[in-house]
C-alpha atoms as a PDB file:
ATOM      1  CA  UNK A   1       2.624 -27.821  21.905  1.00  0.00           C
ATOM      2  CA  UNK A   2       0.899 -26.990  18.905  1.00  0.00           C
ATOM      3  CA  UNK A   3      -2.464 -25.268  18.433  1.00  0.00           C
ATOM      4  CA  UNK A   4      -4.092 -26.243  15.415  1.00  0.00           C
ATOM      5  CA  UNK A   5      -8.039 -25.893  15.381  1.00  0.00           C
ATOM      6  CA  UNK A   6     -10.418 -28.494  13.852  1.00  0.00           C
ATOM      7  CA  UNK A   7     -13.245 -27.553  11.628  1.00  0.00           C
ATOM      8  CA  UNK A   8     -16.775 -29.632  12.274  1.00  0.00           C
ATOM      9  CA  UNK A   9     -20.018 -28.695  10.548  1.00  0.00           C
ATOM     10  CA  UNK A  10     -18.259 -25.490  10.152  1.00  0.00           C
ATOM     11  CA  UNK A  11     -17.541 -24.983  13.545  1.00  0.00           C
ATOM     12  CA  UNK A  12     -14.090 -24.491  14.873  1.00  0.00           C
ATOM     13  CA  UNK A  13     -12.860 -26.869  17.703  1.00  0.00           C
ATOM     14  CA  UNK A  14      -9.865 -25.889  19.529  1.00  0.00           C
ATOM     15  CA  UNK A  15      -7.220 -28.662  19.534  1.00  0.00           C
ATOM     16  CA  UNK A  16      -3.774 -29.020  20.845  1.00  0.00           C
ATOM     17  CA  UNK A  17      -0.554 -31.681  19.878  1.00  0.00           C
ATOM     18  CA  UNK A  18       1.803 -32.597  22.662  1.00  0.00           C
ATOM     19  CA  UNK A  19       4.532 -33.709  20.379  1.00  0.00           C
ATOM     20  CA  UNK A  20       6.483 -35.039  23.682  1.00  0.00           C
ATOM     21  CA  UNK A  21       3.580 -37.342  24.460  1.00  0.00           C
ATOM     22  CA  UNK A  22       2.123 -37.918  20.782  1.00  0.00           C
ATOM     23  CA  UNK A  23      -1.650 -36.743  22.267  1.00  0.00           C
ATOM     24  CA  UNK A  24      -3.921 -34.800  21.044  1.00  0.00           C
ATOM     25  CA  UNK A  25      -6.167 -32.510  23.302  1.00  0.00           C
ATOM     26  CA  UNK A  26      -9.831 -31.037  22.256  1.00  0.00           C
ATOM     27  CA  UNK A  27     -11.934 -28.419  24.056  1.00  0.00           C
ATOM     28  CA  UNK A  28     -14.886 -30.046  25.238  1.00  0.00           C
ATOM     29  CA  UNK A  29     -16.780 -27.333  25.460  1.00  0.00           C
ATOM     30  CA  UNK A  30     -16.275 -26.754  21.979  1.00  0.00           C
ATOM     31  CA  UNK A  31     -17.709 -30.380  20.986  1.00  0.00           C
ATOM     32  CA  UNK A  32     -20.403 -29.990  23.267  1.00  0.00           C
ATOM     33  CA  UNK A  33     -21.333 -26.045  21.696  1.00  0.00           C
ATOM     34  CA  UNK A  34     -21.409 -27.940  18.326  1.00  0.00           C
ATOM     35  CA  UNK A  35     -23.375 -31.130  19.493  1.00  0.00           C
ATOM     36  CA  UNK A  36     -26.183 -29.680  21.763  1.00  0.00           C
ATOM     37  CA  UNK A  37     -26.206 -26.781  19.790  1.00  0.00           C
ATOM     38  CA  UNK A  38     -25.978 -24.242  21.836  1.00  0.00           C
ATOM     39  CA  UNK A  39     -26.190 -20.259  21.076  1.00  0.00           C
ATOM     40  CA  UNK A  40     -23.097 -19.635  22.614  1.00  0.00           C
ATOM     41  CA  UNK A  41     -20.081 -20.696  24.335  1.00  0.00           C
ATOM     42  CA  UNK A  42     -21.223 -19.931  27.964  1.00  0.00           C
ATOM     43  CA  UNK A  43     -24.404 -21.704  27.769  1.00  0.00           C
ATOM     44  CA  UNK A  44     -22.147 -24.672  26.489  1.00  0.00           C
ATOM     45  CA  UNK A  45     -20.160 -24.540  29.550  1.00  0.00           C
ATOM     46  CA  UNK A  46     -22.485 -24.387  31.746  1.00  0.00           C
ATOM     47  CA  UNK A  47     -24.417 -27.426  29.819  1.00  0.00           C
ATOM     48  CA  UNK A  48     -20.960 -29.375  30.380  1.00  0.00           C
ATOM     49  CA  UNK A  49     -20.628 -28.599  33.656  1.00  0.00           C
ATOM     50  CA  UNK A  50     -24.437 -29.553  34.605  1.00  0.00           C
ATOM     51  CA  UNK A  51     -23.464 -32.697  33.069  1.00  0.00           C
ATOM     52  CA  UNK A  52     -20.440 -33.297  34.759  1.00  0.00           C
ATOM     53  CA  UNK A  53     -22.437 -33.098  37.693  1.00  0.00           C
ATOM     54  CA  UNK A  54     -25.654 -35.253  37.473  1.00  0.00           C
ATOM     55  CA  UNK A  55     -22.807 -38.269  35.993  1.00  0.00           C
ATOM     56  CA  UNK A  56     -20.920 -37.959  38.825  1.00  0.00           C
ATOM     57  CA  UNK A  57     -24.360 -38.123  41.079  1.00  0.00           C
ATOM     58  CA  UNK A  58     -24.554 -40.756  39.123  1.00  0.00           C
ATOM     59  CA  UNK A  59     -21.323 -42.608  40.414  1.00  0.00           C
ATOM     60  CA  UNK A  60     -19.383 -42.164  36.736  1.00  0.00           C
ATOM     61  CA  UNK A  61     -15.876 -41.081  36.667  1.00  0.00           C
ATOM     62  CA  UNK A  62     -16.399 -38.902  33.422  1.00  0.00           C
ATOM     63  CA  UNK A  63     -13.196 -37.221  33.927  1.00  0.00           C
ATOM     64  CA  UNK A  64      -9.987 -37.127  36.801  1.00  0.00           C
ATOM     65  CA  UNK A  65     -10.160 -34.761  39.707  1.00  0.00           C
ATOM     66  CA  UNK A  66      -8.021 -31.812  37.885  1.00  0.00           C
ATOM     67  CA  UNK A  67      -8.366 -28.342  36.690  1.00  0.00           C
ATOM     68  CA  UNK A  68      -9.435 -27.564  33.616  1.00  0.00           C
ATOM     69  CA  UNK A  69      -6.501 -27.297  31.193  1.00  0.00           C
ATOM     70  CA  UNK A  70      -6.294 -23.987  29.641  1.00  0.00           C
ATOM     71  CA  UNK A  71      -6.559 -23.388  25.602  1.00  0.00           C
ATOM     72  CA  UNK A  72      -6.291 -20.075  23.568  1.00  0.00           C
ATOM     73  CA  UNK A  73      -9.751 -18.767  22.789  1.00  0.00           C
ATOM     74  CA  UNK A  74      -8.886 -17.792  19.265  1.00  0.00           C
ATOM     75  CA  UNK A  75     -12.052 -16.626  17.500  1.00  0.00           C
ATOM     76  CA  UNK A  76     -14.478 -18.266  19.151  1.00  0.00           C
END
């Protein structure tokens, strides 16, 4: 797999390519830092997990029951 970050409004969002599947996988929490704009990384992770919670409350299937996949922090 290949880690190659994406740049968005100046704002670095981890990514990795699974060359044996042809996928590419982002760090949510990343998007959501950028989106919500949030001061820093742990408030953004806490804001996605908060979310996470009141949609499934809410009877949507955001995302499958696994753990979360884990990513090089890099310079975040």
């Amino acid at each position: 797999m290949q880690h190659l970050p994406a740049q968005f409004e100046d704002h670095a969002i981890r990514r990795v390519y699974d060359e044996g599947a042809e996928t590419w996988w982002f760090s949510v929490v990343d998007i959501v830092h950028v989106l919500t704009q949030q001061p820093d990384y742990q408030t953004a992770r806490k804001y996605w997990n908060k979310l996470k919670e009141r949609l499934g409350k809410e009877g949507s299937q955001l995302v499958t029951d696994c753990h979360q996949l884990k990513m090089t922090a890099g310079s975040l």
